[in-house]
N, C-alpha and C. Protein backbone atom coordinates (compact mmCIF):
# COMPACT_ATOMS: atom_id res chain seq x y z
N UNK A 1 0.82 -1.19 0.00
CA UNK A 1 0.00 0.00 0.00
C UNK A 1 0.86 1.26 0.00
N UNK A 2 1.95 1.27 0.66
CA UNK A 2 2.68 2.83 0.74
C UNK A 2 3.70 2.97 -0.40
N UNK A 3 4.01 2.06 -0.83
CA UNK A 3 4.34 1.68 -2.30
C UNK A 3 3.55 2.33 -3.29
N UNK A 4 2.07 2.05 -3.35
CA UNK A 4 1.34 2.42 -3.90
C UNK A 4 1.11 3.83 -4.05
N UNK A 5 1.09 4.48 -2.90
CA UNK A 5 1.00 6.22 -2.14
C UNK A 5 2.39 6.47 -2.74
N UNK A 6 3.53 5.90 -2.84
CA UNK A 6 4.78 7.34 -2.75
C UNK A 6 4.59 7.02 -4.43
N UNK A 7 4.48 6.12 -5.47
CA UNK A 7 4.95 6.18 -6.43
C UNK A 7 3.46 7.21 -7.02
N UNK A 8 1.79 7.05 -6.78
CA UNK A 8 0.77 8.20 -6.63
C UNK A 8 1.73 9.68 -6.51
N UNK A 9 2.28 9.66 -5.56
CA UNK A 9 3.43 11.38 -5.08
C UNK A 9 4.11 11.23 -5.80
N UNK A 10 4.83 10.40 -6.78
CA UNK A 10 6.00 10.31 -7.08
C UNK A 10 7.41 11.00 -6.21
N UNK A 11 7.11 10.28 -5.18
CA UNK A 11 8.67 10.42 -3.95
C UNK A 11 8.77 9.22 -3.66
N UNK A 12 10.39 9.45 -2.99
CA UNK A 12 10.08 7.91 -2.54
C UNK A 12 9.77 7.40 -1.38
N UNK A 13 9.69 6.37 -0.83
CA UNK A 13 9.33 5.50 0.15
C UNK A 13 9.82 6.10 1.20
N UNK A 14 11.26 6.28 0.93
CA UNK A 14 11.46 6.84 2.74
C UNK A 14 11.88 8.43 3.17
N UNK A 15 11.19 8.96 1.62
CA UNK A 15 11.12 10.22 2.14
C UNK A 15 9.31 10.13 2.79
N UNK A 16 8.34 9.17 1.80
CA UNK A 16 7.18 9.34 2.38
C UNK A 16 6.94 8.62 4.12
N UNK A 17 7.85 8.34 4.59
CA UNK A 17 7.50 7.23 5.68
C UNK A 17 8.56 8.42 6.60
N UNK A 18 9.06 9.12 6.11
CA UNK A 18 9.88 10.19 7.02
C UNK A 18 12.00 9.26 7.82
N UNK A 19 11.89 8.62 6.63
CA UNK A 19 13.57 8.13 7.15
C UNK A 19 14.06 8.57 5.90
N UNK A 20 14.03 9.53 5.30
CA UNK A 20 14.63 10.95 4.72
C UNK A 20 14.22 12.34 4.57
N UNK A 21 14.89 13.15 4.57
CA UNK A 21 14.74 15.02 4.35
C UNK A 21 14.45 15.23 2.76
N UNK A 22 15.09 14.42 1.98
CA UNK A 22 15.54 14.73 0.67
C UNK A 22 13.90 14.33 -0.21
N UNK A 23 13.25 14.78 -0.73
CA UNK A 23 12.00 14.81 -1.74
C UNK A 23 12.85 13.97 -3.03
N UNK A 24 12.56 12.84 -3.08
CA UNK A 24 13.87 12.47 -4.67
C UNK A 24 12.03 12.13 -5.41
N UNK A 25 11.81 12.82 -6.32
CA UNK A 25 10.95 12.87 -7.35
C UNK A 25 11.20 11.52 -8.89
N UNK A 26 9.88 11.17 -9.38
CA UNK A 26 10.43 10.01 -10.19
C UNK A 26 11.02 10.54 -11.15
N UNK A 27 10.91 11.84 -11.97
CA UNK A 27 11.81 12.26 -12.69
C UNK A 27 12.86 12.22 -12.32
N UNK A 28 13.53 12.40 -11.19
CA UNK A 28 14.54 12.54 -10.94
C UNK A 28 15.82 11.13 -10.79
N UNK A 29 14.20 10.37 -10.40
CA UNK A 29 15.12 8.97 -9.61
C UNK A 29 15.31 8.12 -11.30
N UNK A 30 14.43 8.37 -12.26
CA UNK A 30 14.52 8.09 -13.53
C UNK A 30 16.15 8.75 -14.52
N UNK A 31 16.36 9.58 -13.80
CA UNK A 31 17.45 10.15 -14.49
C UNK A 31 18.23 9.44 -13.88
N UNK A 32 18.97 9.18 -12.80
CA UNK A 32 19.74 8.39 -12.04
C UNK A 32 19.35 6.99 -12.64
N UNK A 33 18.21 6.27 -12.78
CA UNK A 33 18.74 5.17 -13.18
C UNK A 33 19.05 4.80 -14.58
N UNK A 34 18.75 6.15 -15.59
CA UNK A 34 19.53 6.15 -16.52
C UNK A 34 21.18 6.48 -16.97
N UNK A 35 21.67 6.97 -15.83
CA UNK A 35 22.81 7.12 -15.47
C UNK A 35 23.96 5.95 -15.18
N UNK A 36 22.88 5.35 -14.46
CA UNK A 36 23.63 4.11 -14.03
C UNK A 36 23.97 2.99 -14.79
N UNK A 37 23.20 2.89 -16.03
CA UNK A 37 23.08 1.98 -17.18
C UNK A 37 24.53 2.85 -18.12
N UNK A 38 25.26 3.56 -17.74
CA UNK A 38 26.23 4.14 -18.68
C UNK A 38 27.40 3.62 -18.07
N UNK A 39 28.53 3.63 -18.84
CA UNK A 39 29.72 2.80 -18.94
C UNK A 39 30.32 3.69 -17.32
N UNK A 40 31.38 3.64 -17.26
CA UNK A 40 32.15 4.00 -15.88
C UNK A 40 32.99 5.08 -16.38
N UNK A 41 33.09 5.09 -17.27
CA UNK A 41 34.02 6.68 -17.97
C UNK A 41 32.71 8.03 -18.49
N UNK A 42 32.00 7.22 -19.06
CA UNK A 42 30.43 8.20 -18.85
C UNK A 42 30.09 8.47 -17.97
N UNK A 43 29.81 7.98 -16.94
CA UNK A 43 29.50 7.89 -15.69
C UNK A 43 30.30 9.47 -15.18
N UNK A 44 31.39 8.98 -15.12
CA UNK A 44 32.42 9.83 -14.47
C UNK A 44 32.15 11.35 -15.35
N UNK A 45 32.09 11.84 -16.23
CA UNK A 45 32.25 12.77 -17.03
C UNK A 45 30.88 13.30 -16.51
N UNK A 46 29.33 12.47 -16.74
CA UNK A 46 28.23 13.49 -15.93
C UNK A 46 28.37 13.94 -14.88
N UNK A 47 29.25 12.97 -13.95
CA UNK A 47 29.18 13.90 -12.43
C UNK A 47 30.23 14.70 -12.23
N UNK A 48 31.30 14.71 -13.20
CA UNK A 48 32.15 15.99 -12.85
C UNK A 48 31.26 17.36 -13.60
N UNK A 49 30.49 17.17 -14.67
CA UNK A 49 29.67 18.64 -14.85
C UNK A 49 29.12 18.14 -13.95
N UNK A 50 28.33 17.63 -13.46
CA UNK A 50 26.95 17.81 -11.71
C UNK A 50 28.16 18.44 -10.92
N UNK A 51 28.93 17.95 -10.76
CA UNK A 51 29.59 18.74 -9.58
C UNK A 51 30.10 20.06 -9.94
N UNK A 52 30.46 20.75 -10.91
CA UNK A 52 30.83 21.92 -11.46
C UNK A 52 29.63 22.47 -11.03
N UNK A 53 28.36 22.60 -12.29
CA UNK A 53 27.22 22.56 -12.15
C UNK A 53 26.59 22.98 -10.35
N UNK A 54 26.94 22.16 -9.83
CA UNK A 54 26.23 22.14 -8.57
C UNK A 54 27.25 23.64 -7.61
N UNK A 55 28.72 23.00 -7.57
CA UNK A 55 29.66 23.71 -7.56
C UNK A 55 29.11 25.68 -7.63
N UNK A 56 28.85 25.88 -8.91
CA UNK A 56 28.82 27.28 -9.75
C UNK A 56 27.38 27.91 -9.21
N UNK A 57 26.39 26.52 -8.39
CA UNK A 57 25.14 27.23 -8.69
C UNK A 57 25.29 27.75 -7.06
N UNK A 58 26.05 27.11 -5.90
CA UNK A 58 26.54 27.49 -4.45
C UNK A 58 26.84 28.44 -4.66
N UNK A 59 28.11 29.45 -5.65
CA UNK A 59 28.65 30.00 -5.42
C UNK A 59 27.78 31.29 -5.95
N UNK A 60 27.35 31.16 -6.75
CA UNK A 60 26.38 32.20 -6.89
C UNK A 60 25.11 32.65 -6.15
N UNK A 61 25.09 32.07 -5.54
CA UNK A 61 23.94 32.27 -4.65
C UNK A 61 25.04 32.60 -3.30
N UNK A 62 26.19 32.20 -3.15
CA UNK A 62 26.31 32.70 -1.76
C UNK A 62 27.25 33.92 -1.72
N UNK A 63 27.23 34.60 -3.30
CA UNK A 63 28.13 35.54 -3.48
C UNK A 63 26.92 37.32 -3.80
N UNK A 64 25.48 36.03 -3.92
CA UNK A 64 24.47 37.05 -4.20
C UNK A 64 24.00 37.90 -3.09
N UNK A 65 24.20 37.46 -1.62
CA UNK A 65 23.90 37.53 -0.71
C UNK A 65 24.47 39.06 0.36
């Protein structure tokens, strides 16, 4: 049944049952498991832009301030 409810929300399970903070959305968790289906040198190359990316978007916001 709560299976039923988080994938209805599209969150997941233990953000809906409260043993996480983090909202991970199925778009989101869909991108990740398309991620994961990529070789280990692909792999590596998306998360150094995510981390740039993520990196650039901190710094602007804590330079906006």
């Amino acid at each position: 049944m709560e299976v039923k409810i988080a994938l209805t929300l599209e969150v997941s399970l233990d953000y809906l049952t409260g043993n996480s903070d983090v909202e991970l959305y199925k778009a989101s968790l869909d991108r990740v498991q398309e991620v994961t289906k990529l070789t280990e040198k692909d792999k590596d190359y998306i998360f150094v832009t995510l981390d740039a990316l993520i990196r650039d978007f901190k710094n602007k916001h804590a330079y906006a301030k």
